[in-house]
C-alpha atoms as a PDB file:
ATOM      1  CA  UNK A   1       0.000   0.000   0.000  1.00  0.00           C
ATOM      2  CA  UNK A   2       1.292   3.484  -1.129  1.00  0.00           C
ATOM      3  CA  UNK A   3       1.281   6.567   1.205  1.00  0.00           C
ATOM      4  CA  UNK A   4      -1.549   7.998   0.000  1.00  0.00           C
ATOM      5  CA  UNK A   5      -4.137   5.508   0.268  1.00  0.00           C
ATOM      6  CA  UNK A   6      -2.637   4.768   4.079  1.00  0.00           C
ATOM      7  CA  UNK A   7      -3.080   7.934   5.116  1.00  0.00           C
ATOM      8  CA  UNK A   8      -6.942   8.462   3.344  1.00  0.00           C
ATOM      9  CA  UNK A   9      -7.484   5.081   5.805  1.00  0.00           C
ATOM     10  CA  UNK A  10      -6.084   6.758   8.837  1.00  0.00           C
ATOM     11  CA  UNK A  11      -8.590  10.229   8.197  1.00  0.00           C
ATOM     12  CA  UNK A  12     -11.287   8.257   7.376  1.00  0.00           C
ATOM     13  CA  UNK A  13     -11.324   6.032  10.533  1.00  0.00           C
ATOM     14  CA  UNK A  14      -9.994   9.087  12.661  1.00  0.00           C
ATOM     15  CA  UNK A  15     -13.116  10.409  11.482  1.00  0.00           C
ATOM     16  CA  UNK A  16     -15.470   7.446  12.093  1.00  0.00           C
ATOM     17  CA  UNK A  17     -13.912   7.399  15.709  1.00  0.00           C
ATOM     18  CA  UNK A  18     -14.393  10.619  16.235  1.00  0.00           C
ATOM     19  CA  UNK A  19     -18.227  10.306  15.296  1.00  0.00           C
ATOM     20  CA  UNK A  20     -18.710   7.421  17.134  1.00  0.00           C
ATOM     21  CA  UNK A  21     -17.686   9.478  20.332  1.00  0.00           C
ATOM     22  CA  UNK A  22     -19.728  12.428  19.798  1.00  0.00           C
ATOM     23  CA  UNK A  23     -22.686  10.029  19.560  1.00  0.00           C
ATOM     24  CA  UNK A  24     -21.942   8.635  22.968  1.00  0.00           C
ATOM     25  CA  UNK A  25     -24.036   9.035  25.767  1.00  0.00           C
ATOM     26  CA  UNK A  26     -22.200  11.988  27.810  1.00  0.00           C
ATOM     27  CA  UNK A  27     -23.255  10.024  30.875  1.00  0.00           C
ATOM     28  CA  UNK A  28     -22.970   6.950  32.929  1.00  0.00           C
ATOM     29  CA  UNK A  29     -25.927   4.094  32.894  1.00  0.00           C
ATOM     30  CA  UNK A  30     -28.028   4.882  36.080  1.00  0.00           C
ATOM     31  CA  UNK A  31     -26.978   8.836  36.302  1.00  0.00           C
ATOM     32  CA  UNK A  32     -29.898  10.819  36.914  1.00  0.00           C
ATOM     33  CA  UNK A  33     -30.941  13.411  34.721  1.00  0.00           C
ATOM     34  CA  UNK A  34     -30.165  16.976  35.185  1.00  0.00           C
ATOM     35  CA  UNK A  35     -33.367  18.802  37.097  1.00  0.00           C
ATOM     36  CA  UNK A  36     -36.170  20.002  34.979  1.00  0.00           C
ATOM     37  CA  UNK A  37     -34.605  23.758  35.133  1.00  0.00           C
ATOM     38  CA  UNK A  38     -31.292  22.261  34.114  1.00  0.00           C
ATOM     39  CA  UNK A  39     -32.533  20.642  30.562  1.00  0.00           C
ATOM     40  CA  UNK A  40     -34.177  22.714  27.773  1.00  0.00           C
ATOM     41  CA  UNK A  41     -37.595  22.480  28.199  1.00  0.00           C
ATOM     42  CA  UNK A  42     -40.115  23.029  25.410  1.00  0.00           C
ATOM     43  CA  UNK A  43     -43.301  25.550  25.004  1.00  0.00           C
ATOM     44  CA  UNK A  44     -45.713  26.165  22.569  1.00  0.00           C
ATOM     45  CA  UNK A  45     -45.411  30.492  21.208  1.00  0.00           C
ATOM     46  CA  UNK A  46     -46.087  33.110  24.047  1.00  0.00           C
ATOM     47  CA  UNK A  47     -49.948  33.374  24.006  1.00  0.00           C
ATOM     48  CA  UNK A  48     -51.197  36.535  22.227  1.00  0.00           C
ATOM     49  CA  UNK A  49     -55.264  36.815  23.715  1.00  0.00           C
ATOM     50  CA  UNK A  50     -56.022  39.419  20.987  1.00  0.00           C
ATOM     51  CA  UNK A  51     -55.528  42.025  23.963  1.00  0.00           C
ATOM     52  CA  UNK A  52     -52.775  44.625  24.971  1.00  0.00           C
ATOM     53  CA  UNK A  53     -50.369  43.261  27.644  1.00  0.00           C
ATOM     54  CA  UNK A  54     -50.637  45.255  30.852  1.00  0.00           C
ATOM     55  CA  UNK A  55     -46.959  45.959  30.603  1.00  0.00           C
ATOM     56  CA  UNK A  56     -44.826  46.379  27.371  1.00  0.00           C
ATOM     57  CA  UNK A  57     -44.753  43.335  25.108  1.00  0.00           C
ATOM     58  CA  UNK A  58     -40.838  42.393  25.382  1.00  0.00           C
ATOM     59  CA  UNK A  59     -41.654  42.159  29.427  1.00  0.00           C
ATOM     60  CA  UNK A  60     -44.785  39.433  29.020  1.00  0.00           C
ATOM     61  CA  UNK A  61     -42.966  37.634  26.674  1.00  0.00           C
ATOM     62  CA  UNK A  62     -39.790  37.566  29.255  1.00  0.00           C
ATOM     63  CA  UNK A  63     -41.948  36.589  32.414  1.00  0.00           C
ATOM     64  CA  UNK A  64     -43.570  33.986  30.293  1.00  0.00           C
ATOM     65  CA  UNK A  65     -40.201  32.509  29.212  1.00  0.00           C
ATOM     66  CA  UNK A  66     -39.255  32.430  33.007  1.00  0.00           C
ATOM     67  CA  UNK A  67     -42.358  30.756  34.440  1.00  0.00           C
ATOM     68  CA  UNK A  68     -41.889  27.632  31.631  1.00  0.00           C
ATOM     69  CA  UNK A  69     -37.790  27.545  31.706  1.00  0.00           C
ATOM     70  CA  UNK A  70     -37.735  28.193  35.789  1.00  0.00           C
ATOM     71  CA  UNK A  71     -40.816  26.844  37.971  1.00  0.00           C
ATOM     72  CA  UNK A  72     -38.742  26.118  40.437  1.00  0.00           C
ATOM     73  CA  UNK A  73     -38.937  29.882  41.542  1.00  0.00           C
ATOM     74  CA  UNK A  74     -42.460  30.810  40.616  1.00  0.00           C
ATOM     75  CA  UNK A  75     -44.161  27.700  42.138  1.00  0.00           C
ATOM     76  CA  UNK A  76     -43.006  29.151  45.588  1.00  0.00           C
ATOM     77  CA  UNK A  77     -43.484  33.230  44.741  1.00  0.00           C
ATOM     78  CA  UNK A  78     -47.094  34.512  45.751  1.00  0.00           C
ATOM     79  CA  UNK A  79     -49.006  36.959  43.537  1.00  0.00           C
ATOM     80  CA  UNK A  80     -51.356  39.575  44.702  1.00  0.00           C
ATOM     81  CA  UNK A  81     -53.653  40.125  42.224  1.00  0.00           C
ATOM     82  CA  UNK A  82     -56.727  37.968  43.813  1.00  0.00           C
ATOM     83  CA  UNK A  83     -56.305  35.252  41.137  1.00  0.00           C
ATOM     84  CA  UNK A  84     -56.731  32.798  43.886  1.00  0.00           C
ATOM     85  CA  UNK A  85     -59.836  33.079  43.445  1.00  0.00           C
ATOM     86  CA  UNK A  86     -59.587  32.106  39.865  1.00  0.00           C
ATOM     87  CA  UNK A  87     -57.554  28.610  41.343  1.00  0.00           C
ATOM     88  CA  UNK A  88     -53.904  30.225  40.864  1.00  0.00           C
ATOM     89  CA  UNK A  89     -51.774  29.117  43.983  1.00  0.00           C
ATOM     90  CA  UNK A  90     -48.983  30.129  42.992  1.00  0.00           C
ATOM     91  CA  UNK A  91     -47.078  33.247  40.542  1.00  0.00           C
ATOM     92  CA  UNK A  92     -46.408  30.633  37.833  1.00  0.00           C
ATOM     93  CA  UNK A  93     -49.998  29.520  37.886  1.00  0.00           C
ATOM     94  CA  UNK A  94     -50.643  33.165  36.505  1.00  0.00           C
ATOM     95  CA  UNK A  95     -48.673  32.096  32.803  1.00  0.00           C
ATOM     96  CA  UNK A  96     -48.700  28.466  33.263  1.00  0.00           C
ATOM     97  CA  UNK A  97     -51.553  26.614  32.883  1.00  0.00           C
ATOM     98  CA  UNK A  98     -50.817  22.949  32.230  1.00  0.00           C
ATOM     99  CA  UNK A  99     -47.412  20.874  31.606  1.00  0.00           C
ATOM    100  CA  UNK A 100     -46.806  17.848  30.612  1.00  0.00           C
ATOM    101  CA  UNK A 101     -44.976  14.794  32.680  1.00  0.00           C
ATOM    102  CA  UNK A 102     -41.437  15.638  31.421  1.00  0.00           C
ATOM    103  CA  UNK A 103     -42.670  19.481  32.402  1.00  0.00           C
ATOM    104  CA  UNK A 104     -42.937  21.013  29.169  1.00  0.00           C
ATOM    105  CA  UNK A 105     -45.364  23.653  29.233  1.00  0.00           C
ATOM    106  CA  UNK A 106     -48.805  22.419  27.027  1.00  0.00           C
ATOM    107  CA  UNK A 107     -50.923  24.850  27.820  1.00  0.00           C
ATOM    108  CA  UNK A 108     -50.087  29.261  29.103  1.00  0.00           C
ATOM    109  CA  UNK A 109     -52.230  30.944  31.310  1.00  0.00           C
ATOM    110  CA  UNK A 110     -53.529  34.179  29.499  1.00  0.00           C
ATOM    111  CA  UNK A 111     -54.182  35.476  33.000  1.00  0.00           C
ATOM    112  CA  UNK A 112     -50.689  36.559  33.187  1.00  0.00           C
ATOM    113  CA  UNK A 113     -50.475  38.494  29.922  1.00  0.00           C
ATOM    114  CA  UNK A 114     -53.266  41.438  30.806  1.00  0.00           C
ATOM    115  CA  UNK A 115     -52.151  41.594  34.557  1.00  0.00           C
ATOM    116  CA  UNK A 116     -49.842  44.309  35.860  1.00  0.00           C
ATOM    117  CA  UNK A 117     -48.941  42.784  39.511  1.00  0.00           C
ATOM    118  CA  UNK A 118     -48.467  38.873  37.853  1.00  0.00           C
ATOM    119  CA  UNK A 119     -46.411  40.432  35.554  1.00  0.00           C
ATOM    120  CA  UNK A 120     -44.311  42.767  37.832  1.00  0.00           C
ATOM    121  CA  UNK A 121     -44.116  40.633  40.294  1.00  0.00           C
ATOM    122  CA  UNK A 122     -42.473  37.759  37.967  1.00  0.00           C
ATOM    123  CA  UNK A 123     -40.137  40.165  36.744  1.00  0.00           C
ATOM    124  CA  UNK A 124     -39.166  40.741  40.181  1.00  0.00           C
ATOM    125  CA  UNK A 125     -38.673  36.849  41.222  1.00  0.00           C
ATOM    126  CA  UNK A 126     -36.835  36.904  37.618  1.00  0.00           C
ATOM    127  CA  UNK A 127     -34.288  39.913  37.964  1.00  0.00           C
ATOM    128  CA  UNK A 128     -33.781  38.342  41.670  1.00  0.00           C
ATOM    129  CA  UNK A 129     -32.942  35.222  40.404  1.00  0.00           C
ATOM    130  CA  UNK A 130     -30.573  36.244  37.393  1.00  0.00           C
ATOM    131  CA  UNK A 131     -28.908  38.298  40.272  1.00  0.00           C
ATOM    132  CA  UNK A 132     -27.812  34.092  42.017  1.00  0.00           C
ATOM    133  CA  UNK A 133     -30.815  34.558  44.634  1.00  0.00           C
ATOM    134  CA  UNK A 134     -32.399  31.610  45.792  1.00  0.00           C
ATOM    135  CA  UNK A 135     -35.900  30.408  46.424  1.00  0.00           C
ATOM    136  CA  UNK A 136     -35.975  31.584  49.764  1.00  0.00           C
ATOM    137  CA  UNK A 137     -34.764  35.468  49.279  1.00  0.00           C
ATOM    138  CA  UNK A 138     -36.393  35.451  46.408  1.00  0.00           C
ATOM    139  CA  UNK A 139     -39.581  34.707  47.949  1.00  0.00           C
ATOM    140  CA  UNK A 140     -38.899  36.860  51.579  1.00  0.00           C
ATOM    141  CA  UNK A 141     -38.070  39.903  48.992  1.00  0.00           C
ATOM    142  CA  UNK A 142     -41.228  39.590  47.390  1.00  0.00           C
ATOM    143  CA  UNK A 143     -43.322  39.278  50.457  1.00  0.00           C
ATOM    144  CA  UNK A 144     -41.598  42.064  51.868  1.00  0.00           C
ATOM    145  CA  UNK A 145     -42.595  44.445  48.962  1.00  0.00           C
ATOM    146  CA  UNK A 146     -45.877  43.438  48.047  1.00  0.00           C
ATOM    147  CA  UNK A 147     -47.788  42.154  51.108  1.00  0.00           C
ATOM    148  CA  UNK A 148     -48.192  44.917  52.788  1.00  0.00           C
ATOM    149  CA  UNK A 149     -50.103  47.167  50.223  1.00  0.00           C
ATOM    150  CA  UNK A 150     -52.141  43.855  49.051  1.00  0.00           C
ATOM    151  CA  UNK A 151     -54.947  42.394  50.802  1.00  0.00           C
ATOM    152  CA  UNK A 152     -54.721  39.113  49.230  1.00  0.00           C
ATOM    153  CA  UNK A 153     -52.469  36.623  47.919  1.00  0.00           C
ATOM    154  CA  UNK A 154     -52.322  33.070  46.737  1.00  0.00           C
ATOM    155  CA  UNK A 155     -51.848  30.344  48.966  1.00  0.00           C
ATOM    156  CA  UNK A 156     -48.296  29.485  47.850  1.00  0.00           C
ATOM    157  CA  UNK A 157     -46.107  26.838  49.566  1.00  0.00           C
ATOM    158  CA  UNK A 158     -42.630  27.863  51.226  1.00  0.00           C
ATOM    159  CA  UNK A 159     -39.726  27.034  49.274  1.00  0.00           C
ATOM    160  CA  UNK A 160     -37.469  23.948  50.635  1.00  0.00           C
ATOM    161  CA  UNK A 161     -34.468  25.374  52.885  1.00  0.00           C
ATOM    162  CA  UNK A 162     -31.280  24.285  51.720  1.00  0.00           C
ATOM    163  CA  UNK A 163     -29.455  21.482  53.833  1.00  0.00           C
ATOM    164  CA  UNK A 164     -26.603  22.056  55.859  1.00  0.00           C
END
């Protein structure tokens, strides 16, 4: 065998070997996967109710993003708006209405998009969280600003504490 046609053998399985590794699993058998706000989870497009947002359009369609890609923060943030009444127990439950068991979002919450106080106070728990705050300041900070001008709020569940 000449030079040439050794060397076109050597790319070509370089190449196959290289494929065969980037195909891999990046994992070990029995790992567990990373947590839902971890992996990219999937949404159908922002909802558009044929009304104006309360708040500019770029801001709905941010919160919105947040409550599907991070529920692990809005599922333990309180709104004020009196959508309990409306069976919202939570901030996410204002954007969010149904996902499915891998936690996609199936189904937003138009609730969210025409009201001021879901809206604002999502973008809150959001900027708080971009900032590296956790469940738990995230969710103090919010109480602290908006329970005491708001006679009502949903009946949201604590975050967990961390554990020492």
């Amino acid at each position: 065998m000449g030079r040439l046609p050794t060397a076109t053998l050597v790319l070509v399985f370089a190449a196959s070997a290289a494929y065969a590794l980037a195909q891999a699993p990046t994992t070990k058998p029995g790992t567990p996967l990373p947590s839902a706000a971890a992996r990219k989870l999937t949404y159908p497009p922002i909802p558009n109710p044929g009304f104006a947002p309360a708040r500019p359009i770029d801001q709905a369609r941010a919160v919105y993003q947040f409550a599907a890609e991070h529920p692990e923060v809005l599922k333990y943030v309180p709104c004020y708006c009196g959508c309990e009444a409306n069976g919202h127990g939570h901030n996410e439950s204002c954007f969010v209405k149904r996902r499915d068991a891998q936690g996609n979002v199936a189904e937003w919450d138009s609730h969210g998009f025409g009201c001021a106080i879901c809206i604002d106070v999502a973008r809150d728990a959001m900027m708080m969280h971009r900032s590296g705050a956790d469940p738990v300041a995230i969710r103090a900070s919010i109480e602290k600003k908006w329970t005491p001008s708001h006679s009502t709020k949903t009946p949201t569940p604590n975050p967990p504490t961390k554990k020492k």
